[in-house]
Protein backbone atom coordinates (compact mmCIF):
# COMPACT_ATOMS: atom_id res chain seq x y z
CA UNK A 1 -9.61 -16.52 -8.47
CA UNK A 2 -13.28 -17.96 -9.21
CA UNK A 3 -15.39 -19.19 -6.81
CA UNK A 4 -15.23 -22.48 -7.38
CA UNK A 5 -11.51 -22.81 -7.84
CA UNK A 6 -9.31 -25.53 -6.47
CA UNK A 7 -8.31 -24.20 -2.49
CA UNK A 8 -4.46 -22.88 -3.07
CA UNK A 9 -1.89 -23.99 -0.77
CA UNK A 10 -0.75 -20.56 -1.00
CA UNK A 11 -3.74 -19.58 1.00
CA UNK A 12 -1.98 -19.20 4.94
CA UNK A 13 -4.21 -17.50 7.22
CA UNK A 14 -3.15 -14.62 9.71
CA UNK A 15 -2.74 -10.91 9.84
CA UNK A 16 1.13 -11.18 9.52
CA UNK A 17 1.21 -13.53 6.45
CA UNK A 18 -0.83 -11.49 4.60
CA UNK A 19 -0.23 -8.10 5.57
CA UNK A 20 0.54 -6.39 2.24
CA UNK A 21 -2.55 -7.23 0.81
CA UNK A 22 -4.27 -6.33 4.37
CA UNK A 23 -3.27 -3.25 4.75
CA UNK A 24 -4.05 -2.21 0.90
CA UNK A 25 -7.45 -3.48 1.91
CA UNK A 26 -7.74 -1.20 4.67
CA UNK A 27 -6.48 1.70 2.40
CA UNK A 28 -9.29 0.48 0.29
CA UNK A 29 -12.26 0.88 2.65
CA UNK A 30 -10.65 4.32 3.73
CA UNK A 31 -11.68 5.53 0.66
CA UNK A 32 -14.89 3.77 1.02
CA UNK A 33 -15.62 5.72 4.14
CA UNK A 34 -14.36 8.88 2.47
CA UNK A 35 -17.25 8.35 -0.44
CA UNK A 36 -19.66 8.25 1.92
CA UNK A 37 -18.33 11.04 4.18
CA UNK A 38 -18.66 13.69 1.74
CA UNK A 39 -22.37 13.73 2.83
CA UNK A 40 -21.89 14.02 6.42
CA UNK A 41 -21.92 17.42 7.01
CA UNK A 42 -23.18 18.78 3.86
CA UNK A 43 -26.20 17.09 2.59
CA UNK A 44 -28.91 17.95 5.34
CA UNK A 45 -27.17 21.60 5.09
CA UNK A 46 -28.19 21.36 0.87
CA UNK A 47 -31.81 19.92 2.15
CA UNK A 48 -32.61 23.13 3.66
CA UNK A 49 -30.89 25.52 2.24
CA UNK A 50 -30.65 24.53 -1.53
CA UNK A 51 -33.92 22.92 -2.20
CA UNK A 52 -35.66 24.45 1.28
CA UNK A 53 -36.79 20.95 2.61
CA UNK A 54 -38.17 22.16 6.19
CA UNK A 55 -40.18 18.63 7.72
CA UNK A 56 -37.37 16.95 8.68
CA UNK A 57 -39.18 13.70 7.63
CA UNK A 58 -38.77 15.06 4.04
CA UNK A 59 -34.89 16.00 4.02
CA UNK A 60 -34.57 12.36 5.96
CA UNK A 61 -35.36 10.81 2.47
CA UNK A 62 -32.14 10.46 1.38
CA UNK A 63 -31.32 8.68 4.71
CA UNK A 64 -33.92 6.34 3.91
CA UNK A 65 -32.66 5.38 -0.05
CA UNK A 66 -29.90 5.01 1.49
CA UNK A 67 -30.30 2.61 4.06
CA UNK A 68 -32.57 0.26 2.26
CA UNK A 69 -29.89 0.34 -1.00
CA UNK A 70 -27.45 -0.54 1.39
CA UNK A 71 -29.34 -3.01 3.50
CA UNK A 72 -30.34 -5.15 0.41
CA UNK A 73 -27.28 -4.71 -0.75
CA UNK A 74 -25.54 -6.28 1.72
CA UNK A 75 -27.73 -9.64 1.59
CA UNK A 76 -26.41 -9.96 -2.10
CA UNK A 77 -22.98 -8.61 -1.71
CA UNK A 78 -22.41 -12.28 0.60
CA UNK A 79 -24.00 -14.54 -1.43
CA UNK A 80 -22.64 -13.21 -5.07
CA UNK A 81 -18.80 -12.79 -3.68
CA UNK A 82 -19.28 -16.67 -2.21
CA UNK A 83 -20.76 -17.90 -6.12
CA UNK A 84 -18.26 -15.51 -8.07
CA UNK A 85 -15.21 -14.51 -5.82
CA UNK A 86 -15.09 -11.19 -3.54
CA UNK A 87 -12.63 -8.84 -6.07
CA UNK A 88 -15.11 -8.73 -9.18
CA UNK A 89 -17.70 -7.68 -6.06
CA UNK A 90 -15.76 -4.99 -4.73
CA UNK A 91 -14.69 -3.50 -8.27
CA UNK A 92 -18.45 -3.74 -9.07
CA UNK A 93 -19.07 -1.41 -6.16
CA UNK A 94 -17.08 1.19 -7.39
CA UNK A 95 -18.59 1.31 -10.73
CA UNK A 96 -21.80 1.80 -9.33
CA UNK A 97 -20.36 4.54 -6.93
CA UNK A 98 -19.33 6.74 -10.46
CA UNK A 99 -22.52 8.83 -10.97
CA UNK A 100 -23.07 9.62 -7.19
CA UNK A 101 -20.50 12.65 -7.31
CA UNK A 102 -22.38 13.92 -10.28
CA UNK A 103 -25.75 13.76 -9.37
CA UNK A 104 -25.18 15.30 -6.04
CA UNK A 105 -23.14 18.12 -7.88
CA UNK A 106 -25.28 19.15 -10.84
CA UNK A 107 -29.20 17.37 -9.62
CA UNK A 108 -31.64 19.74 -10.34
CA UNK A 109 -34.45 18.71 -7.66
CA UNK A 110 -34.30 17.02 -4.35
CA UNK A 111 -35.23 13.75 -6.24
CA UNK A 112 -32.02 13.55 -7.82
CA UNK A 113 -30.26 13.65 -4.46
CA UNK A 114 -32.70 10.60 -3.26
CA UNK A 115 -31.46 8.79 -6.78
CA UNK A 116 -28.11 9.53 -6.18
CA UNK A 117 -27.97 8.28 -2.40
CA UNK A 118 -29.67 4.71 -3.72
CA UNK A 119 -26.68 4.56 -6.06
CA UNK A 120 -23.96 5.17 -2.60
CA UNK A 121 -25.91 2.99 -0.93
CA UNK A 122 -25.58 0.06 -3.72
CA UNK A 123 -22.34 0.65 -3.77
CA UNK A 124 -21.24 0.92 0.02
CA UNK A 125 -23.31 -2.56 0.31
CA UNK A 126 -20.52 -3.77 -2.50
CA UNK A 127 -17.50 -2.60 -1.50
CA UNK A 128 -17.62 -2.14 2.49
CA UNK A 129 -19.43 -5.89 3.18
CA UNK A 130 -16.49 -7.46 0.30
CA UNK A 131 -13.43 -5.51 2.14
CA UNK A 132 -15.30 -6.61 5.57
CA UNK A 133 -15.18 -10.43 4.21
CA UNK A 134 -11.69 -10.33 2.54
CA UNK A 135 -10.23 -9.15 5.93
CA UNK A 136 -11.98 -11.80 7.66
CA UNK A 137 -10.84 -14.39 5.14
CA UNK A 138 -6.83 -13.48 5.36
CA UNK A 139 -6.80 -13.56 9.12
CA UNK A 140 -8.48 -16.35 10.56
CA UNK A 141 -10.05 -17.08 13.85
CA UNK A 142 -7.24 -15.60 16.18
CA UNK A 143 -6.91 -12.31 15.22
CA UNK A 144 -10.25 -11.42 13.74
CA UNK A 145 -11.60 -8.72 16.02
CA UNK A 146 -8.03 -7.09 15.20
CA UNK A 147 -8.89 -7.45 11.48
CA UNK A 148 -12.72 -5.49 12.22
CA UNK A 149 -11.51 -3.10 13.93
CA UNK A 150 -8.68 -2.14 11.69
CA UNK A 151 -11.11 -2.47 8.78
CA UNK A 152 -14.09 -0.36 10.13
CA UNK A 153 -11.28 2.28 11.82
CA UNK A 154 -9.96 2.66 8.45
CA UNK A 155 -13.69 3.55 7.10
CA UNK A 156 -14.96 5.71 9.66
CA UNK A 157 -11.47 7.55 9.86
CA UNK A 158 -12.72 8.37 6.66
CA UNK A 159 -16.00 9.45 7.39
CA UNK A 160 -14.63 11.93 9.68
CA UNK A 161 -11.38 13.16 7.49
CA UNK A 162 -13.89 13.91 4.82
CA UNK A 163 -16.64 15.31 6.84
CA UNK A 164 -14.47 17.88 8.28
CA UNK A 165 -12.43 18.91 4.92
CA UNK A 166 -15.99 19.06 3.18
CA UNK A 167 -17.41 21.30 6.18
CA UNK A 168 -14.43 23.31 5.56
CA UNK A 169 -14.85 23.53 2.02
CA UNK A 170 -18.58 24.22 2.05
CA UNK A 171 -17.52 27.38 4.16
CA UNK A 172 -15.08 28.33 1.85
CA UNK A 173 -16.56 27.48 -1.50
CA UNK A 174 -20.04 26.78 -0.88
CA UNK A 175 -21.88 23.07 -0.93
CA UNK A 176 -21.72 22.81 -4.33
CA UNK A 177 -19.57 21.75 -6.20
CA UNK A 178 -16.05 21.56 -4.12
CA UNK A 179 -17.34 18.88 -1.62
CA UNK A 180 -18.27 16.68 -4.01
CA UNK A 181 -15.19 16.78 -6.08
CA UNK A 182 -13.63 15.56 -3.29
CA UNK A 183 -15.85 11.98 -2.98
CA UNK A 184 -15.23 11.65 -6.86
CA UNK A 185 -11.26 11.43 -6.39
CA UNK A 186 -12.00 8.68 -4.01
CA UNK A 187 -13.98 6.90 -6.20
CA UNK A 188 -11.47 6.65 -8.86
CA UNK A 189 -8.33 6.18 -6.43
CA UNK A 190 -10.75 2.87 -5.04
CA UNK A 191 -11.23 1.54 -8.26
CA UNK A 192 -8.02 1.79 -9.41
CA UNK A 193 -6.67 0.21 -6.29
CA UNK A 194 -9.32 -2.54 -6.57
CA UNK A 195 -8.49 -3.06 -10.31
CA UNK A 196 -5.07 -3.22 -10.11
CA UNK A 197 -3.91 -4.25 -6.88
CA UNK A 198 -6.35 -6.40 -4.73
CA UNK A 199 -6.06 -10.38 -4.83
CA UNK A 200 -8.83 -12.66 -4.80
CA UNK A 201 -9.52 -14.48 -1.18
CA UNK A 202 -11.72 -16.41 -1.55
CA UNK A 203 -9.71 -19.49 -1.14
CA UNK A 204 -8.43 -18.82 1.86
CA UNK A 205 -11.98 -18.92 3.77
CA UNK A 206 -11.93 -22.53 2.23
CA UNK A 207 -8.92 -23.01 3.53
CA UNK A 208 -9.92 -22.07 7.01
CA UNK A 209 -13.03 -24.36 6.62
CA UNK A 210 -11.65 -27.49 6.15
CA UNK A 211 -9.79 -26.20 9.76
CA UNK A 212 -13.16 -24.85 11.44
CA UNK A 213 -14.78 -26.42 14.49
CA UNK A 214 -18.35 -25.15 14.21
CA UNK A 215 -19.96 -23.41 17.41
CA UNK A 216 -23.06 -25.63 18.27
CA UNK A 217 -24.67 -28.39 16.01
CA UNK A 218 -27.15 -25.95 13.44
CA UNK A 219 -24.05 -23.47 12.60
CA UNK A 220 -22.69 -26.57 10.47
CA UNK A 221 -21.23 -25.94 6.88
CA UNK A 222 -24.18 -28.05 4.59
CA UNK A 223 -26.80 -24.78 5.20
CA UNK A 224 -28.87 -23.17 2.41
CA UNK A 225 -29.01 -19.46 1.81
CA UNK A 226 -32.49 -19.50 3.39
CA UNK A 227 -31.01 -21.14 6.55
CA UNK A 228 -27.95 -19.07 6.78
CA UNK A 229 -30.70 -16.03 6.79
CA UNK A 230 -33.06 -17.52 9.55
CA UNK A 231 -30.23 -18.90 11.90
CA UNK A 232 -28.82 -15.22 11.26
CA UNK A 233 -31.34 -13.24 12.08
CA UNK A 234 -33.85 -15.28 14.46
CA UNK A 235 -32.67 -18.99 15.68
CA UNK A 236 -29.15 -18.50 16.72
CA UNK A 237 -29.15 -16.48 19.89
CA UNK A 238 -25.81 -15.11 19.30
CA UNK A 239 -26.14 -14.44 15.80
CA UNK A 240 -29.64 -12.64 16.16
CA UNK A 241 -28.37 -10.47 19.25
CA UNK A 242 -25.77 -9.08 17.14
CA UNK A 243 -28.39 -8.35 13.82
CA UNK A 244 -30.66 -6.58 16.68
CA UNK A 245 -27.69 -4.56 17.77
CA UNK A 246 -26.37 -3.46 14.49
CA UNK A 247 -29.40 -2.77 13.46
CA UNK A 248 -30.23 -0.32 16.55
CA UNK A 249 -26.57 1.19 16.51
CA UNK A 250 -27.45 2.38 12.76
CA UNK A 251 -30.28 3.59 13.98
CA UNK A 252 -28.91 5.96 15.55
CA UNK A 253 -26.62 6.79 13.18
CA UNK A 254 -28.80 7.95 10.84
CA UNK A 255 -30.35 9.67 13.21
CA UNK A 256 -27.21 11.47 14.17
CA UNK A 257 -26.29 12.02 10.10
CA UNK A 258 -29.69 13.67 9.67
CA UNK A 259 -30.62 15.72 12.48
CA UNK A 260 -27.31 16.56 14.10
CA UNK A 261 -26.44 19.00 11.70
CA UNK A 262 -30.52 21.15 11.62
CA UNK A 263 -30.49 20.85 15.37
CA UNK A 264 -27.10 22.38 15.63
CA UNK A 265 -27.90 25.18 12.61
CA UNK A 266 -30.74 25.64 14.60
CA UNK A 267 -29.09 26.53 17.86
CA UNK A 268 -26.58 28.81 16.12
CA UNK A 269 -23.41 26.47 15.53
CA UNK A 270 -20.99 28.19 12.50
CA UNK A 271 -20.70 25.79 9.72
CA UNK A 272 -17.06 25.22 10.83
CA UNK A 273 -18.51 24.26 14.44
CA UNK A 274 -21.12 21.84 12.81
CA UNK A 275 -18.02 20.51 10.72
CA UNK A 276 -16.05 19.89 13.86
CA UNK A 277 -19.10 18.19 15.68
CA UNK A 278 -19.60 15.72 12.29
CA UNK A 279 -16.04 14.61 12.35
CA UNK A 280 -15.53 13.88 15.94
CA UNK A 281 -18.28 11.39 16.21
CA UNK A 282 -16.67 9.54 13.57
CA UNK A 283 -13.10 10.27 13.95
CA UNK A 284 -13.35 8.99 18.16
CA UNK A 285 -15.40 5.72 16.52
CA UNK A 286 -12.78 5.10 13.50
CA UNK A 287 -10.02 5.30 15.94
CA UNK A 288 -11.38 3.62 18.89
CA UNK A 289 -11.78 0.36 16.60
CA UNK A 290 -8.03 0.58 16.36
CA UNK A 291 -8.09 -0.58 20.11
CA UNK A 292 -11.54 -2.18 20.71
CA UNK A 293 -11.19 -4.71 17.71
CA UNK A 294 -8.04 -6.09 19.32
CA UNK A 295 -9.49 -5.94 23.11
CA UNK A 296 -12.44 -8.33 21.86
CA UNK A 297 -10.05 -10.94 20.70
CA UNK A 298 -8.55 -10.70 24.21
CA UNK A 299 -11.75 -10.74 26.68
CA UNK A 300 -14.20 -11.47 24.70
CA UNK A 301 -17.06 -10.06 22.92
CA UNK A 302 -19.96 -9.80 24.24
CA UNK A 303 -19.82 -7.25 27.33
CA UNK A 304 -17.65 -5.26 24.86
CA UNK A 305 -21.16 -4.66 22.67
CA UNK A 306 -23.06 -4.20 26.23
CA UNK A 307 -20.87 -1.85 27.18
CA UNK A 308 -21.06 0.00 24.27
CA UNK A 309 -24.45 0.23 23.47
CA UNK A 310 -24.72 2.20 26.85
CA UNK A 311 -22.55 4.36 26.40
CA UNK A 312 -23.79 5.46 23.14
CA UNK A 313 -27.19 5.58 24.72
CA UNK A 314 -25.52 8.07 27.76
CA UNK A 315 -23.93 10.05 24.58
CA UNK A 316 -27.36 10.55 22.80
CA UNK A 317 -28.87 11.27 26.02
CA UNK A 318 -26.63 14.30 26.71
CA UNK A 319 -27.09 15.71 23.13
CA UNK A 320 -30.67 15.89 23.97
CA UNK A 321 -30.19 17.56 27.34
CA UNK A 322 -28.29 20.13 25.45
CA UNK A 323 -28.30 23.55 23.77
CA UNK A 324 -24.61 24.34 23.24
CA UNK A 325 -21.22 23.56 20.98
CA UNK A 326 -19.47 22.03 24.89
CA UNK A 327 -21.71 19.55 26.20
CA UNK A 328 -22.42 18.25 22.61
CA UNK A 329 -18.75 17.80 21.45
CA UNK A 330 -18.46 15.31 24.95
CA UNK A 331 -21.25 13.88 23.74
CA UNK A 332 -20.47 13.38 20.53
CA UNK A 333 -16.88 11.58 21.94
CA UNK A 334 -19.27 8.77 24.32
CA UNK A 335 -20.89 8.51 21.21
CA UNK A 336 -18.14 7.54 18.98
CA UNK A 337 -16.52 5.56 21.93
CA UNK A 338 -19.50 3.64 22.24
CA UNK A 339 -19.76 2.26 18.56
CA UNK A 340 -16.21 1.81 18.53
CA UNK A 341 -16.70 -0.56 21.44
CA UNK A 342 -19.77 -2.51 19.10
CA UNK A 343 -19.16 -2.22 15.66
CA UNK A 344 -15.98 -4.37 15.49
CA UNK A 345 -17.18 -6.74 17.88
CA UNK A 346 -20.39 -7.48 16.49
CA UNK A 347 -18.66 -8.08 13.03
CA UNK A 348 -16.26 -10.72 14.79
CA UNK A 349 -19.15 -12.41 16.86
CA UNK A 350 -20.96 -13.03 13.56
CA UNK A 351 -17.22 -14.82 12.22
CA UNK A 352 -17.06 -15.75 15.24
CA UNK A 353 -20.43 -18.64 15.14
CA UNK A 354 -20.83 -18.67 11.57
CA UNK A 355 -18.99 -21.61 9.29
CA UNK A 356 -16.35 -19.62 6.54
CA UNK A 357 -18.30 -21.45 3.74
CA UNK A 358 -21.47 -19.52 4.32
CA UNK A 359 -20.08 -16.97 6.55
CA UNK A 360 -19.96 -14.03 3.67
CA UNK A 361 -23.83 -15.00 3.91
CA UNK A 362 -24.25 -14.35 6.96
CA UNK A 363 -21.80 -11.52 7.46
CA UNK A 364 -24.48 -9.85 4.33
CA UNK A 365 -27.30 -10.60 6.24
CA UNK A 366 -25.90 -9.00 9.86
CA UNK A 367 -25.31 -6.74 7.60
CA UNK A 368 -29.13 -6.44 5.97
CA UNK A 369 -30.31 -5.96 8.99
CA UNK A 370 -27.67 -3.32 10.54
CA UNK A 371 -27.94 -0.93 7.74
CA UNK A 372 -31.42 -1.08 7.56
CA UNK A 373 -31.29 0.78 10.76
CA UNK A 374 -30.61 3.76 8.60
CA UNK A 375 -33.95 3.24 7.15
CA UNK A 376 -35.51 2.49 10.33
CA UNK A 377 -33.87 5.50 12.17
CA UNK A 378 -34.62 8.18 9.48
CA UNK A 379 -38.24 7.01 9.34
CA UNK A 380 -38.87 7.11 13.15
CA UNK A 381 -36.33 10.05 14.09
CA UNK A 382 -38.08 12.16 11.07
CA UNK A 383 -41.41 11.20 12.40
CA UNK A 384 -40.65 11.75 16.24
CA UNK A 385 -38.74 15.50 15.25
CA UNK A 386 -42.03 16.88 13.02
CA UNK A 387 -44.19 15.32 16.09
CA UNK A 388 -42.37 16.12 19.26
CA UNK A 389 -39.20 18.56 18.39
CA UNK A 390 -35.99 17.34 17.72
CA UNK A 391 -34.54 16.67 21.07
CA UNK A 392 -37.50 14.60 22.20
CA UNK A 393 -36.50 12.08 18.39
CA UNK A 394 -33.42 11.69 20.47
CA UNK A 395 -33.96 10.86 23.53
CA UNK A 396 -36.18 8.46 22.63
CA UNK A 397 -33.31 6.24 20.36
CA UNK A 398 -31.33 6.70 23.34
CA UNK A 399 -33.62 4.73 25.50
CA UNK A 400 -33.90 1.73 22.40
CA UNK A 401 -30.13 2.01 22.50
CA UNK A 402 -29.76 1.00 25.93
CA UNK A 403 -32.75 -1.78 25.89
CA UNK A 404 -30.86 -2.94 23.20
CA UNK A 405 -27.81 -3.52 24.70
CA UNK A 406 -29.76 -5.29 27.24
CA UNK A 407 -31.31 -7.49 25.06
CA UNK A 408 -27.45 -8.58 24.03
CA UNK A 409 -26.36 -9.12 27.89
CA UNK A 410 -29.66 -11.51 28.07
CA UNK A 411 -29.45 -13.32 24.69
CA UNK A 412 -25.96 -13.89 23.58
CA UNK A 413 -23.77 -16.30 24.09
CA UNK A 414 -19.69 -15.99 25.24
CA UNK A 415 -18.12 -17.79 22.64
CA UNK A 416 -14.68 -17.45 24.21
CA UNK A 417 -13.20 -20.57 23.33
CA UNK A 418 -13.93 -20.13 19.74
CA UNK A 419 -10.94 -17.20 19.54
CA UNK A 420 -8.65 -18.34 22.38
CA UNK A 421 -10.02 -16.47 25.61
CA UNK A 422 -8.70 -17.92 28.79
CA UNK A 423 -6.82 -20.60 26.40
CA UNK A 424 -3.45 -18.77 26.81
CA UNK A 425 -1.17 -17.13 24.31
């Protein structure tokens, strides 16, 4: 359906009135994850040993297109699925996701890696921020930290699926091709999925609009783009708290995508070991959300993100403190426990204060500014590593981690009545 469409009385909000098309939504961003986990485990493993990339700065690159594709992205991906509809969005990211597969297979020269990574990261901007606003749209208000953490469960179970079958096949095969093949299967299982089988939703976030009591007096419907982005990310104290956060929980992401793996080659890991360390930081994280997502709706969200953003801060700390394959597959569990306790929680707090008819606006800009932690955290991790060693980069992301968390405990509010906390049933 178009944007500007007439609302449908059809369009009933909840999980259980529109599970069908939920759950192929969540099928969806599994193989959204998958695309991007084909890189996990084997990409900083090519950067060394394929094209002999040896400042980590330099094999961080990739880390960095990435994150600023994405980022951007993101901003755009709101603001074109409110003026055109969300499905012509998310097929759009697929398309772009085609030549990643190829260019990671056959590119000659570390370049076309970089190229190749600003093409996944235009294309996870597309397709994870439209399946992220479609969920929210079906559900409503009640069950939307259910819907996130189902949604970003179903990506990051993907992550980790892929990032151990790839380490696996790496060991068996070598880097290149068999990995890759792998990530271009998902890519055209996703588009035909998206093609044939996803339903616009669009009209259901109207629907919930003309039902929506706004938080406070500025997060009314009648905002610009420009308004939605500075309430986002600097006047609304809940809003901003959770852009800070997301932001500092990719940063340490990316730091974990692109140094993990050389500090653990470095410390003699097996390939299979590394494998096994790159899925279970994602695989604890995807299926934490399952229960996390659904806990937020109950008590609330905001000492849910607290919470988690020291744990993951205790997780990196221990990685640093180590040297062996025990102490860094714990930490590697508080890790993924710890973003499973943010990420679907920060995703519902922005839904939570922002009005459905620019919330896909502000859901891309949250999302601007998260994913630009990848940028952010290859930049400074790459820069800390060639400076100060590789364990030093780490602990010092682990302290930000924690300050931020602190910063959300100061600045956010509880916006418990907004999703039925202490209401009853």
């Amino acid at each position: 359906m178009a944007a500007n469409s007439v609302v449908s009385t059809d369009a009933l909000l909840g999980l259980r009135q529109n599970l069908a098309q939920f759950m192929l939504l969540v099928a969806v961003n599994a193989l959204v994850g998958g695309t991007l986990g084909q890189e996990r485990t084997v990409l900083p493993l090519l950067a060394s040993q394929t094209f002999n990339l040896d400042l980590y700065a330099s094999a961080l690159t990739y880390i960095l297109a990435f994150g600023l594709s994405k980022a951007a992205t993101n901003y755009f991906a709101g603001t074109l699925s409110d003026r055109y509809g969300r499905k012509p969005v998310l097929v759009a990211g697929w398309l772009v996701a085609i030549p990643v597969p190829l260019m990671l297979i056959f590119g000659p020269s570390w370049g076309w890696i970089v190229a190749a990574n600003v093409f996944l990261g235009v294309s996870q901007g597309l397709t994870w921020s439209t399946a992220v606003i479609m969920k929210m749209d079906l559900t409503g208000p009640k069950q939307r930290g259910l819907a996130m953490g189902l949604n970003e469960a179903a990506g990051y179970l993907g992550v980790a699926v892929t990032a151990l079958a790839t380490g696996y096949i790496a060991s068996a095969y070598g880097l290149r091709p068999g990995p890759f093949l792998l990530g271009a299967a998902y890519i055209a299982l996703g588009l035909g999925l998206s093609v044939l089988n996803v339903r616009e939703t669009h009209h259901h976030a109207r629907t919930e609009a003309s039902q929506h009591v706004s938080a406070h007096s500025s997060a009314h419907a009648g905002l610009t783009t420009g308004q939605v982005f500075t309430l986002t990310s600097f006047k609304d104290r809940s809003l901003s708290a959770a852009s800070q956060a997301g932001l500092v929980n990719n940063l340490n992401d990316g730091l974990a995508w692109g140094l993990f793996p050389v500090l653990f080659v470095s410390s003699g890991l097996s390939l299979n070991q590394i494998g096994i360390l790159a899925a279970v930081y994602p695989a604890v994280w995807g299926a934490g959300q399952l229960f996390t997502g659904a806990a937020s709706d109950r008590w609330g969200r905001k000492w849910f993100i607290v919470a988690g953003m020291i744990v993951q801060a205790a997780g990196l700390a221990l990685v640093a403190a180590s040297r062996s394959f025990g102490p860094w597959l714990i930490a590697s569990v508080l890790l993924g426990l710890g973003t499973a306790m943010v990420y679907p929680a920060l995703l519902a707090a922005i839904g939570d204060v922002a009005n459905p008819t620019w919330r896909a606006r502000s859901v891309g800009i949250y999302r601007l500014w998260r994913d630009g932690g990848f940028a952010v955290g290859a930049l400074l991790s790459g820069l800390l590593a060639d400076l100060y060693g590789i364990p030093s980069a780490i602990a010092t992301v682990a302290a930000l981690t924690a300050a931020s968390g602190l910063v959300v405990a100061v600045r956010m509010r509880r916006n418990d009545h907004i999703i039925g906390v202490g209401t009853g049933p």
